[in-house]
N, C-alpha and C. Protein backbone atom coordinates (compact mmCIF):
# COMPACT_ATOMS: atom_id res chain seq x y z
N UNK A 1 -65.14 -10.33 31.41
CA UNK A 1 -64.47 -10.71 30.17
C UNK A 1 -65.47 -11.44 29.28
N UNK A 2 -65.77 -11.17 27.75
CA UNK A 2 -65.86 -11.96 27.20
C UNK A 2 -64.92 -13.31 26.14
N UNK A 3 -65.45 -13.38 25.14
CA UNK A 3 -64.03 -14.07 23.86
C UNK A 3 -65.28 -13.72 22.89
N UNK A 4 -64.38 -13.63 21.60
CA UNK A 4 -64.83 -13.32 20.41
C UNK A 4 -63.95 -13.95 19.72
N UNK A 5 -64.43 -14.46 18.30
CA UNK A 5 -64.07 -15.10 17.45
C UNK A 5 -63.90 -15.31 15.99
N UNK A 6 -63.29 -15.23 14.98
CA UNK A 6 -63.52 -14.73 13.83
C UNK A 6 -64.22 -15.48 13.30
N UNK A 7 -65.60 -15.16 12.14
CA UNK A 7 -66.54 -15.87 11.81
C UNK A 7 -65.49 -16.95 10.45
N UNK A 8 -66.22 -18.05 10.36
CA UNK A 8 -65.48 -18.78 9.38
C UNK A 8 -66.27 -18.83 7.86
N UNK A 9 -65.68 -19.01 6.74
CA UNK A 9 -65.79 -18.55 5.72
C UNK A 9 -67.67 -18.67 5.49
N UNK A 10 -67.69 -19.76 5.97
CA UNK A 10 -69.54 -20.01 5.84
C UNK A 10 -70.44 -19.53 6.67
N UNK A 11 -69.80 -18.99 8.14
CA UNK A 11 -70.08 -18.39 9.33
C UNK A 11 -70.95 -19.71 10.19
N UNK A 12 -70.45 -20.77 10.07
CA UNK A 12 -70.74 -21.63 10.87
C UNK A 12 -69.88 -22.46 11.98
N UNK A 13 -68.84 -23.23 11.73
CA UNK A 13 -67.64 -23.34 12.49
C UNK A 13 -67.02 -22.29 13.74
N UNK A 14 -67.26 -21.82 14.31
CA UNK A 14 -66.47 -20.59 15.01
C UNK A 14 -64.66 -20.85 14.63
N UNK A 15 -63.73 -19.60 14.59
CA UNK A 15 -62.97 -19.79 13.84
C UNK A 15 -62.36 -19.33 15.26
N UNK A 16 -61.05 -19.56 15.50
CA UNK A 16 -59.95 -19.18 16.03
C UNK A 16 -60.08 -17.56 16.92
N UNK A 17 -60.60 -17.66 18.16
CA UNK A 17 -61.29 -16.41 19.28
C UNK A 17 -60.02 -15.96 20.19
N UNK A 18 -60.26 -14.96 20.97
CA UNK A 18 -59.65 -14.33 21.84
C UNK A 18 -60.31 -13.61 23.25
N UNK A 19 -59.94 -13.33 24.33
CA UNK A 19 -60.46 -13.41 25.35
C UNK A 19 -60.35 -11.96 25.19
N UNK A 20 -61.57 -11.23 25.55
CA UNK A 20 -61.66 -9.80 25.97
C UNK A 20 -61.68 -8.87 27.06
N UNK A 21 -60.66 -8.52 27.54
CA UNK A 21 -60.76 -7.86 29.13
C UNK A 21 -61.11 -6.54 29.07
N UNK A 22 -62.34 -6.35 30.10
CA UNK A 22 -62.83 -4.44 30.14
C UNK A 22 -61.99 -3.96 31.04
N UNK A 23 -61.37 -2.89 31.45
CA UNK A 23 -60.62 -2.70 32.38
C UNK A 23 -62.03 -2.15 33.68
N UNK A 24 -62.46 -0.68 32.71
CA UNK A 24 -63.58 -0.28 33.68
C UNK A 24 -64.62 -0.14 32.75
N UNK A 25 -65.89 -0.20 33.69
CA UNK A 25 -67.03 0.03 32.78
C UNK A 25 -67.69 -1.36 32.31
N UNK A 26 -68.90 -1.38 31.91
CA UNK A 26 -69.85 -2.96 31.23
C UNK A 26 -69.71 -2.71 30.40
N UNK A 27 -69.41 -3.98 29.11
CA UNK A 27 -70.00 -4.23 28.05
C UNK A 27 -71.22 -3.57 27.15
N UNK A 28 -70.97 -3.74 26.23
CA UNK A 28 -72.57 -3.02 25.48
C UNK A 28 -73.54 -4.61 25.51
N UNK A 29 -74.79 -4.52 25.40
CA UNK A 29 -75.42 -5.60 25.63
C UNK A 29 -75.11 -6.49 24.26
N UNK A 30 -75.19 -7.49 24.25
CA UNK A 30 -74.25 -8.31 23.31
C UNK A 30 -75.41 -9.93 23.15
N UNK A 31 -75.26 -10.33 21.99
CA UNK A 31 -76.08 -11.45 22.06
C UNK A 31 -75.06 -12.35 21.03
N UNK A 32 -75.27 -14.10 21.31
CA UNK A 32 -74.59 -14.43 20.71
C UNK A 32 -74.65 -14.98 19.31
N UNK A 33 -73.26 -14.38 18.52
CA UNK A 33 -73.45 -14.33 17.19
C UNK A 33 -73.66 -12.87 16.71
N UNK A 34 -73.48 -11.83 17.48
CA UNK A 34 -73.52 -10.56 17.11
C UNK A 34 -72.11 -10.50 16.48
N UNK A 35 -71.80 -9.83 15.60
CA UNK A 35 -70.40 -9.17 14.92
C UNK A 35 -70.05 -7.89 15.45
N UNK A 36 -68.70 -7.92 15.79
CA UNK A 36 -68.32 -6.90 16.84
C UNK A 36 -66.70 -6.26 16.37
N UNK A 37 -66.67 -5.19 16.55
CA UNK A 37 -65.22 -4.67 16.12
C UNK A 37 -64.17 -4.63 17.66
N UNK A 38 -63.42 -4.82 18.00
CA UNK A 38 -62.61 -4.31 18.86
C UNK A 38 -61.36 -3.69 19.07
N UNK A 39 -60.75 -2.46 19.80
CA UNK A 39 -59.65 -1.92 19.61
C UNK A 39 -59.08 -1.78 21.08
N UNK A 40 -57.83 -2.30 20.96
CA UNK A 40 -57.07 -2.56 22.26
C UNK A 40 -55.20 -2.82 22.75
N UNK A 41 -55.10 -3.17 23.37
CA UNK A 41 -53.79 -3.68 23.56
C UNK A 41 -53.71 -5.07 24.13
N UNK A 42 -52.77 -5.78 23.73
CA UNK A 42 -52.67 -7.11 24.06
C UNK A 42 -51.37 -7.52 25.22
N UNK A 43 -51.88 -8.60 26.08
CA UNK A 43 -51.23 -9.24 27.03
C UNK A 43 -51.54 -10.29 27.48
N UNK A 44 -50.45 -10.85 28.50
CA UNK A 44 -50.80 -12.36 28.36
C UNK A 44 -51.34 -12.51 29.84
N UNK A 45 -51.92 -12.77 30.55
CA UNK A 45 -52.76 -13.28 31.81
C UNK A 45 -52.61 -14.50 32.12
N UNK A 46 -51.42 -15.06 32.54
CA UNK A 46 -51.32 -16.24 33.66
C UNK A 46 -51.04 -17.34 32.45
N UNK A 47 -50.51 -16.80 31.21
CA UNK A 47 -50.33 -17.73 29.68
C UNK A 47 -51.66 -17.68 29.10
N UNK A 48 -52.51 -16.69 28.87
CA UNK A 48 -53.71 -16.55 27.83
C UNK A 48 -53.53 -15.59 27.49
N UNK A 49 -53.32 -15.17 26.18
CA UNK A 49 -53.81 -13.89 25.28
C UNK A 49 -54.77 -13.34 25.32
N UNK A 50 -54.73 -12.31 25.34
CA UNK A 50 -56.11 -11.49 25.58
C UNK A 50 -55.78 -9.72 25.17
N UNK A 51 -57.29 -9.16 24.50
CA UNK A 51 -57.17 -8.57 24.36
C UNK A 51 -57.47 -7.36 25.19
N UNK A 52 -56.99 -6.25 25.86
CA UNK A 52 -57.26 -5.44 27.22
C UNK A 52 -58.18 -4.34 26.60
N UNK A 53 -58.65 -3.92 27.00
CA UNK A 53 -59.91 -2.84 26.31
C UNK A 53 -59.78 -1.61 27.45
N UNK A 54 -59.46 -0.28 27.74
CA UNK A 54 -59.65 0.82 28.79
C UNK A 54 -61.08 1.21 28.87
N UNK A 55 -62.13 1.01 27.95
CA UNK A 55 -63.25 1.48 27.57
C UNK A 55 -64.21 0.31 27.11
N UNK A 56 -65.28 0.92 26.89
CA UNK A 56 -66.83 -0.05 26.44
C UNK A 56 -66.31 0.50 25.07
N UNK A 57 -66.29 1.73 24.83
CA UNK A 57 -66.36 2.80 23.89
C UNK A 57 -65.26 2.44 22.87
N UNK A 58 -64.15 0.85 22.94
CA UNK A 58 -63.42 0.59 22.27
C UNK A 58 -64.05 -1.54 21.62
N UNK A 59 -65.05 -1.28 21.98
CA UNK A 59 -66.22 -2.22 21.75
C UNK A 59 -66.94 -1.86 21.05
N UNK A 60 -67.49 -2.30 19.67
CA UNK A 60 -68.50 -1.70 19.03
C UNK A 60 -69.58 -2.87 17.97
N UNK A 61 -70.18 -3.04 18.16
CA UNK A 61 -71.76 -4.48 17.59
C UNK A 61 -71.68 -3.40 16.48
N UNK A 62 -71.26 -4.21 15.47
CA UNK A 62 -71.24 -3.83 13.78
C UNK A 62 -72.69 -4.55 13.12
N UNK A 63 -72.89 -5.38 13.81
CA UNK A 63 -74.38 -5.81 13.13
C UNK A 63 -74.49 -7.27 14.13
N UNK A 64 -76.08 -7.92 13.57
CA UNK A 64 -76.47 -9.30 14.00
C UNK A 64 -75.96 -10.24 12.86
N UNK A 65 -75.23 -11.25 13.35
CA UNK A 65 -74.79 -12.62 12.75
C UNK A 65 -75.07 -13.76 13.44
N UNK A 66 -74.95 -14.87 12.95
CA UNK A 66 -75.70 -15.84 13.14
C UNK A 66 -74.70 -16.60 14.34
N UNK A 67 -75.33 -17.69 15.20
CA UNK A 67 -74.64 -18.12 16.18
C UNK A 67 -73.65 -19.12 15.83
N UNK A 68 -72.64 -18.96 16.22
CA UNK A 68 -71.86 -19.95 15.62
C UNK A 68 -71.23 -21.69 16.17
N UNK A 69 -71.04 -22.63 15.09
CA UNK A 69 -71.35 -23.50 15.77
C UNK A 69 -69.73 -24.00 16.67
N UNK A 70 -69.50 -24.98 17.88
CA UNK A 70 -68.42 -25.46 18.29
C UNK A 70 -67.80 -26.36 17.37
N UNK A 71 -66.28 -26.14 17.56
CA UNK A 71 -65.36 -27.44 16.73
C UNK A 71 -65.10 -28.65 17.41
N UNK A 72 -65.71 -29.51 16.77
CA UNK A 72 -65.45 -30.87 17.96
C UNK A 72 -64.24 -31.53 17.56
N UNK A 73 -63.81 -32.16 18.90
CA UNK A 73 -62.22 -32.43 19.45
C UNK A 73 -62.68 -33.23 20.52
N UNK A 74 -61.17 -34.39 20.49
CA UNK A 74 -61.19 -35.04 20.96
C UNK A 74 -60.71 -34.32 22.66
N UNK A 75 -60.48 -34.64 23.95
CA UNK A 75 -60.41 -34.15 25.27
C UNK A 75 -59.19 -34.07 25.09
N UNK A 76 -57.85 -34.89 24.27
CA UNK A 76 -56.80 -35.06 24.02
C UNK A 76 -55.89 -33.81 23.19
N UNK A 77 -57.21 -32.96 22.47
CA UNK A 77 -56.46 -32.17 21.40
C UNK A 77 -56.48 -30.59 22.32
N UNK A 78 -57.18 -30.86 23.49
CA UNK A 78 -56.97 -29.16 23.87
C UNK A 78 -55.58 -29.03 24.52
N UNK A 79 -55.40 -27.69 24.05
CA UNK A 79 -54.32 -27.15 24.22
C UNK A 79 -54.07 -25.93 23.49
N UNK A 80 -52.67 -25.41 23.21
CA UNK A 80 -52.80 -24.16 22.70
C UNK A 80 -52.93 -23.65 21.89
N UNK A 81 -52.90 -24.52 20.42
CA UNK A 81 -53.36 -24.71 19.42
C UNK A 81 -55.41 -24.41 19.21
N UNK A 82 -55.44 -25.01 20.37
CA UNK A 82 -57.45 -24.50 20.33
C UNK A 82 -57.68 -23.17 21.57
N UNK A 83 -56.65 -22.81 22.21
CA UNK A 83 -56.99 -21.67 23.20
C UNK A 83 -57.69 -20.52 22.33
N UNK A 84 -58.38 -20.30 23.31
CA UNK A 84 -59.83 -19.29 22.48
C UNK A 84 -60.92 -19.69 21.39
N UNK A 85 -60.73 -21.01 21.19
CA UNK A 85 -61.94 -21.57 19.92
C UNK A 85 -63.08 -21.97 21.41
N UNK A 86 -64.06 -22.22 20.32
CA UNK A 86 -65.30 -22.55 20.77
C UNK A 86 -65.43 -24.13 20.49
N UNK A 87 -65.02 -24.91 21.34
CA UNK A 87 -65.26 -26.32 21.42
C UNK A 87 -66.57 -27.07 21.64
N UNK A 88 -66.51 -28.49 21.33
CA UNK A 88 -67.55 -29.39 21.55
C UNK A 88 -66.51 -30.70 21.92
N UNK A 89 -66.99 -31.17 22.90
CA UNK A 89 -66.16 -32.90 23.20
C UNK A 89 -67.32 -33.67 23.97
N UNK A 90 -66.67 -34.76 23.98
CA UNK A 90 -67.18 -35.87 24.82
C UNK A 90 -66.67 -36.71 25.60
N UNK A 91 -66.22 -36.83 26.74
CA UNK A 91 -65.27 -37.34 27.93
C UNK A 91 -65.94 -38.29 28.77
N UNK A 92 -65.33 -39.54 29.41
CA UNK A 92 -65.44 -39.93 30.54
C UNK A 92 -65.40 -38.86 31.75
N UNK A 93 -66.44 -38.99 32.90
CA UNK A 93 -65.72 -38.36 33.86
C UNK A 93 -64.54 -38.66 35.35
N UNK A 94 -63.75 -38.40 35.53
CA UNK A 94 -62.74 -39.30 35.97
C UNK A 94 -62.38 -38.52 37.41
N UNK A 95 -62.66 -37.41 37.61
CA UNK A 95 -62.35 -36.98 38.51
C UNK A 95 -63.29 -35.42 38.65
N UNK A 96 -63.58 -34.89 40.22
CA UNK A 96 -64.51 -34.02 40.13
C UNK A 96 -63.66 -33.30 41.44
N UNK A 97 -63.05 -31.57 41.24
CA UNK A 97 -62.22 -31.24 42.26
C UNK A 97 -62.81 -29.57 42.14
N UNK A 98 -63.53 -29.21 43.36
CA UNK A 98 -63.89 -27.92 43.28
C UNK A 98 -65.08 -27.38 42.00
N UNK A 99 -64.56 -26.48 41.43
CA UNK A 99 -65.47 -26.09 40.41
C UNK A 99 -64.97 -26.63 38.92
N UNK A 100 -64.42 -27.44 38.94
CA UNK A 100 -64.04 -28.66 37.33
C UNK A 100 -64.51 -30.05 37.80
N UNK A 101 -65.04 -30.40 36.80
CA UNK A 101 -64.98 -31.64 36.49
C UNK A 101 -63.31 -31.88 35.32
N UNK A 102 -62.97 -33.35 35.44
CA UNK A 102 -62.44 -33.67 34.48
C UNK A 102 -62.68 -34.98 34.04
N UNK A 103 -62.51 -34.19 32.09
CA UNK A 103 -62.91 -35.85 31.47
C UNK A 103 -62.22 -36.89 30.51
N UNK A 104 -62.13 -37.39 30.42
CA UNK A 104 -60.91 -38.42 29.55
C UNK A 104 -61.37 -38.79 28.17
N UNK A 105 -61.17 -38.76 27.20
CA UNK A 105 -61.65 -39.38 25.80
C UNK A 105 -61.22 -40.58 25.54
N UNK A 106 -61.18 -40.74 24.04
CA UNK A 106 -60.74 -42.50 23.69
C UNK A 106 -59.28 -42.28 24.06
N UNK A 107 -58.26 -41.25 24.35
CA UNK A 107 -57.02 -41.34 24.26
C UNK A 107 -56.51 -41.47 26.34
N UNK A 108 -57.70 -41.41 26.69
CA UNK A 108 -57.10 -41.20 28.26
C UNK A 108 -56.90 -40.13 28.91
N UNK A 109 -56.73 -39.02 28.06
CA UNK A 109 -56.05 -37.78 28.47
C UNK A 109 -56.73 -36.72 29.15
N UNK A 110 -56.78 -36.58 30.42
CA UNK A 110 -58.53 -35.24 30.87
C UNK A 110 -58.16 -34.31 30.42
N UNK A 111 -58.98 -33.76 30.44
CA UNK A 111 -59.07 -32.10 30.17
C UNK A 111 -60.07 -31.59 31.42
N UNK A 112 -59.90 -30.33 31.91
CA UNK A 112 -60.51 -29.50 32.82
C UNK A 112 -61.68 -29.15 32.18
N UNK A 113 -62.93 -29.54 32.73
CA UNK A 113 -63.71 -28.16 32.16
C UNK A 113 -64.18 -27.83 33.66
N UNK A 114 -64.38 -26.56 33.23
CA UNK A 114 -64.49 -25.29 34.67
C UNK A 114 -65.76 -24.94 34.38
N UNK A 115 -66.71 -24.47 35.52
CA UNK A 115 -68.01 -23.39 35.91
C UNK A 115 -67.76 -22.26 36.56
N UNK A 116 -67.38 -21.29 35.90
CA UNK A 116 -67.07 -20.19 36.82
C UNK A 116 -67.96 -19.90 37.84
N UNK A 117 -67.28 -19.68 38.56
CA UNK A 117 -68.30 -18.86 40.19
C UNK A 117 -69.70 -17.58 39.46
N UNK A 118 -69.13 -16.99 38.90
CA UNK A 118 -69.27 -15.74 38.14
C UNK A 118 -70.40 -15.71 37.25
N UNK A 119 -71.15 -17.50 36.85
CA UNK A 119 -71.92 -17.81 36.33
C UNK A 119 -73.22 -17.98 37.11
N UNK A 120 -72.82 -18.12 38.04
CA UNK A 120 -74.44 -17.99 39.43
C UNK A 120 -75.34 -19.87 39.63
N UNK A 121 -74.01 -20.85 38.66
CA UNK A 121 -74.92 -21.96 38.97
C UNK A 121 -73.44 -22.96 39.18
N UNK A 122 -73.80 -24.21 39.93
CA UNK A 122 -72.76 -25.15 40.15
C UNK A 122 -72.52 -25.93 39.33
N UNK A 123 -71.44 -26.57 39.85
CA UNK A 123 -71.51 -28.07 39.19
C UNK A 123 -72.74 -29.15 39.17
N UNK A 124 -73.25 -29.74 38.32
CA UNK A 124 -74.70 -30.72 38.89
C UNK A 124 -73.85 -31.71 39.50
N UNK A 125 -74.91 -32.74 39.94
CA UNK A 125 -74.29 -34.28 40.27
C UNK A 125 -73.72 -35.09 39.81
N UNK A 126 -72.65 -35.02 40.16
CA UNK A 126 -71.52 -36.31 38.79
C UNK A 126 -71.06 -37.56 39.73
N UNK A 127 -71.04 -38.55 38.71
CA UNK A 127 -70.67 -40.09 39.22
C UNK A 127 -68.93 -40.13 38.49
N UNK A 128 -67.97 -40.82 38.93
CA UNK A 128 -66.98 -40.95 38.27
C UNK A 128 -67.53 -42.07 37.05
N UNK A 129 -67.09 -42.38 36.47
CA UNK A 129 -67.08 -42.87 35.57
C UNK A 129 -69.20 -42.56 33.83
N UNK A 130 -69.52 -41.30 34.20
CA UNK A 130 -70.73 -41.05 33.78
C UNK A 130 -69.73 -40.16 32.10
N UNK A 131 -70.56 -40.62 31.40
CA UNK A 131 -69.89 -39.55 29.83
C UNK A 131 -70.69 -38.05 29.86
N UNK A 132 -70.28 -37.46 29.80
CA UNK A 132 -70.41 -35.88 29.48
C UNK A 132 -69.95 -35.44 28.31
N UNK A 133 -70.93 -34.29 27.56
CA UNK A 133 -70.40 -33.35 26.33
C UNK A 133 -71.07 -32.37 26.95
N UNK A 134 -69.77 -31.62 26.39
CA UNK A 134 -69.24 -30.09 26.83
C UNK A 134 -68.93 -29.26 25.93
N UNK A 135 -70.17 -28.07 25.74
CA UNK A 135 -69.49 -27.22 24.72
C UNK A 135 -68.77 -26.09 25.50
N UNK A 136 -68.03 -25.29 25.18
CA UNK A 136 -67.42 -23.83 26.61
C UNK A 136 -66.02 -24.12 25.19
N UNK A 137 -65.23 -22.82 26.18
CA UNK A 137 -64.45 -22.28 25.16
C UNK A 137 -62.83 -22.80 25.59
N UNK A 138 -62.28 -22.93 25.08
CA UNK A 138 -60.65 -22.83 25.45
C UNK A 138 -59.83 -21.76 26.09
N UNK A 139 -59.29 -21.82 27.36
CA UNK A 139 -59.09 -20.87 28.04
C UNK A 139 -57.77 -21.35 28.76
N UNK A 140 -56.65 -20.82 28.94
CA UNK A 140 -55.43 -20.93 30.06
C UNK A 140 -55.03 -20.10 31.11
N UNK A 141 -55.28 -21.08 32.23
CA UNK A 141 -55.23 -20.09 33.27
C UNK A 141 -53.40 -21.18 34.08
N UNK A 142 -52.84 -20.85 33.82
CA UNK A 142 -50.93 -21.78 34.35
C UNK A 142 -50.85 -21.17 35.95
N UNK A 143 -50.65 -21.60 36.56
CA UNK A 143 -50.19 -21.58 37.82
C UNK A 143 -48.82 -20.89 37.79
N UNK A 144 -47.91 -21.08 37.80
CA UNK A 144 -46.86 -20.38 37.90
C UNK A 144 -46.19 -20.11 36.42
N UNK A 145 -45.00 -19.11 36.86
CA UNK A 145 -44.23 -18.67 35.60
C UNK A 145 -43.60 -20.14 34.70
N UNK A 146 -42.83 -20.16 33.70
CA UNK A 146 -43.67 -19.44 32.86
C UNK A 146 -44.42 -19.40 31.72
N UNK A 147 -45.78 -19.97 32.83
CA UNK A 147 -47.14 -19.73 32.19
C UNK A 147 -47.45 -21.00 31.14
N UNK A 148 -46.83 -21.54 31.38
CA UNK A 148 -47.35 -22.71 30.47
C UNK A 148 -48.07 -23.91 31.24
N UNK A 149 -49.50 -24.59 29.99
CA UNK A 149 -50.42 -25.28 30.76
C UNK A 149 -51.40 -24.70 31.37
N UNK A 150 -52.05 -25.25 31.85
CA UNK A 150 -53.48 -24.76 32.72
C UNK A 150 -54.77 -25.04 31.28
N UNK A 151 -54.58 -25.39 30.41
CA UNK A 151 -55.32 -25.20 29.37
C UNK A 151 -56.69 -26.07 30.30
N UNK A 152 -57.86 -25.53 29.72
CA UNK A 152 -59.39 -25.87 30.72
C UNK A 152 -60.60 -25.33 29.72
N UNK A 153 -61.58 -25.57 29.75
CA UNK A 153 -62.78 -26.01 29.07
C UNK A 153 -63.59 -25.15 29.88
N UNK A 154 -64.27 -23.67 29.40
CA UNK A 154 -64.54 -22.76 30.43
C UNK A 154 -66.15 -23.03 29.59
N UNK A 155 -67.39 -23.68 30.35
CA UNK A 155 -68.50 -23.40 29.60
C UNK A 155 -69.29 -22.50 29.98
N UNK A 156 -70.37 -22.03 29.23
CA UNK A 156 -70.57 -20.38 29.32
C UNK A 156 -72.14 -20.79 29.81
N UNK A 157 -73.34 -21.76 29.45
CA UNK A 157 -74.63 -21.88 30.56
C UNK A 157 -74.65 -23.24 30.45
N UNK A 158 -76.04 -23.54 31.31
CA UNK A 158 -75.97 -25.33 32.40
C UNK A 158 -76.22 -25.87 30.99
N UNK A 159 -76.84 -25.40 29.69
CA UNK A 159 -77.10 -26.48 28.80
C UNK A 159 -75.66 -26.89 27.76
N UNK A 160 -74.51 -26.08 28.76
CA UNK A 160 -72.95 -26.37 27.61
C UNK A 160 -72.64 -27.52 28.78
N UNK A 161 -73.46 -28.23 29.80
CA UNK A 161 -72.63 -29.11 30.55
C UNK A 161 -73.88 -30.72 30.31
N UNK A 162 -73.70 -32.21 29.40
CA UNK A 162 -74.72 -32.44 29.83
C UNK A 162 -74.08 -33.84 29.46
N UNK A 163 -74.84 -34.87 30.32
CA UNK A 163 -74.80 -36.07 31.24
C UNK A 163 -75.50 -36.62 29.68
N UNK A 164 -74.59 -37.81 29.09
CA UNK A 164 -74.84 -38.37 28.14
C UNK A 164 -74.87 -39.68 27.89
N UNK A 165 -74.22 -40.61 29.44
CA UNK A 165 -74.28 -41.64 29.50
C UNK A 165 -73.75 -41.69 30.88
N UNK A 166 -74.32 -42.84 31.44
CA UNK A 166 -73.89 -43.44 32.68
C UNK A 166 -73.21 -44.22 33.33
């Protein structure tokens, strides 16, 4: 899967994205900030929207555009309102369970951010109480029906995870 996102009027901000599922077949090689068309059907995956693709061949790089930047938010504001944007925050870390860390802002509130397996690197070394900024995208993965919650902070390489205070 990737997410894609609509460019914003200046093409800097990343604007409001969506998660892309291939059914079969890879991707066309893709870099980020490329402009891309897609044609598909939509469904929801465990409470995330997403768009389902049968083909590569319903994927198509319309040209090179520029990389776009994250919307910064407080750890407090994710939710479904930012599912699929491209975030930036800054959290306490408060708790460390499997492949998430979670981090708390000025409001208290954690948020998940996740390392997928799928990415080929771990979590680094975390202390509870160390500050972290995290850029990665908005993503819901809910545990049961129906489907609400799970909202999590999916970052995409080791330099979207980094140790900013101690």
């Amino acid at each position: 899967a990737v997410y894609i996102a609509q460019s914003s009027p200046a093409r800097e901000i990343a604007g409001a994205g969506i998660r892309i599922y291939l059914r079969a077949g890879e991707f066309p090689a893709l870099a980020l900030g490329d402009m891309v068309t897609a044609r598909g059907w939509m469904r929801s995956f465990r409470g995330e929207r997403e768009l389902v693709l049968d083909s590569p061949s319903q994927l198509a790089l319309t040209g090179p555009g520029a990389v776009p930047r994250p919307l910064l938010v407080d750890p407090a504001q994710v939710g479904e309102a930012l599912e699929g944007r491209l975030v930036e925050l800054e959290g306490t870390l408060v708790l460390r369970d499997g492949d998430s860390l979670y981090l708390a802002g000025e409001r208290g509130v954690p948020v998940r951010v996740m390392v997928a397996r799928s990415l080929g690197w771990g979590l680094p070394e975390t202390r509870v109480g160390e500050r972290w900024r995290v850029v990665g995208v908005v993503g819901q993965l809910a545990r049961a029906t129906p489907w609400n919650g799970g909202y999590r902070i999916l970052v995409r390489f080791a330099q979207d995870l980094v140790r900013v205070g101690g």
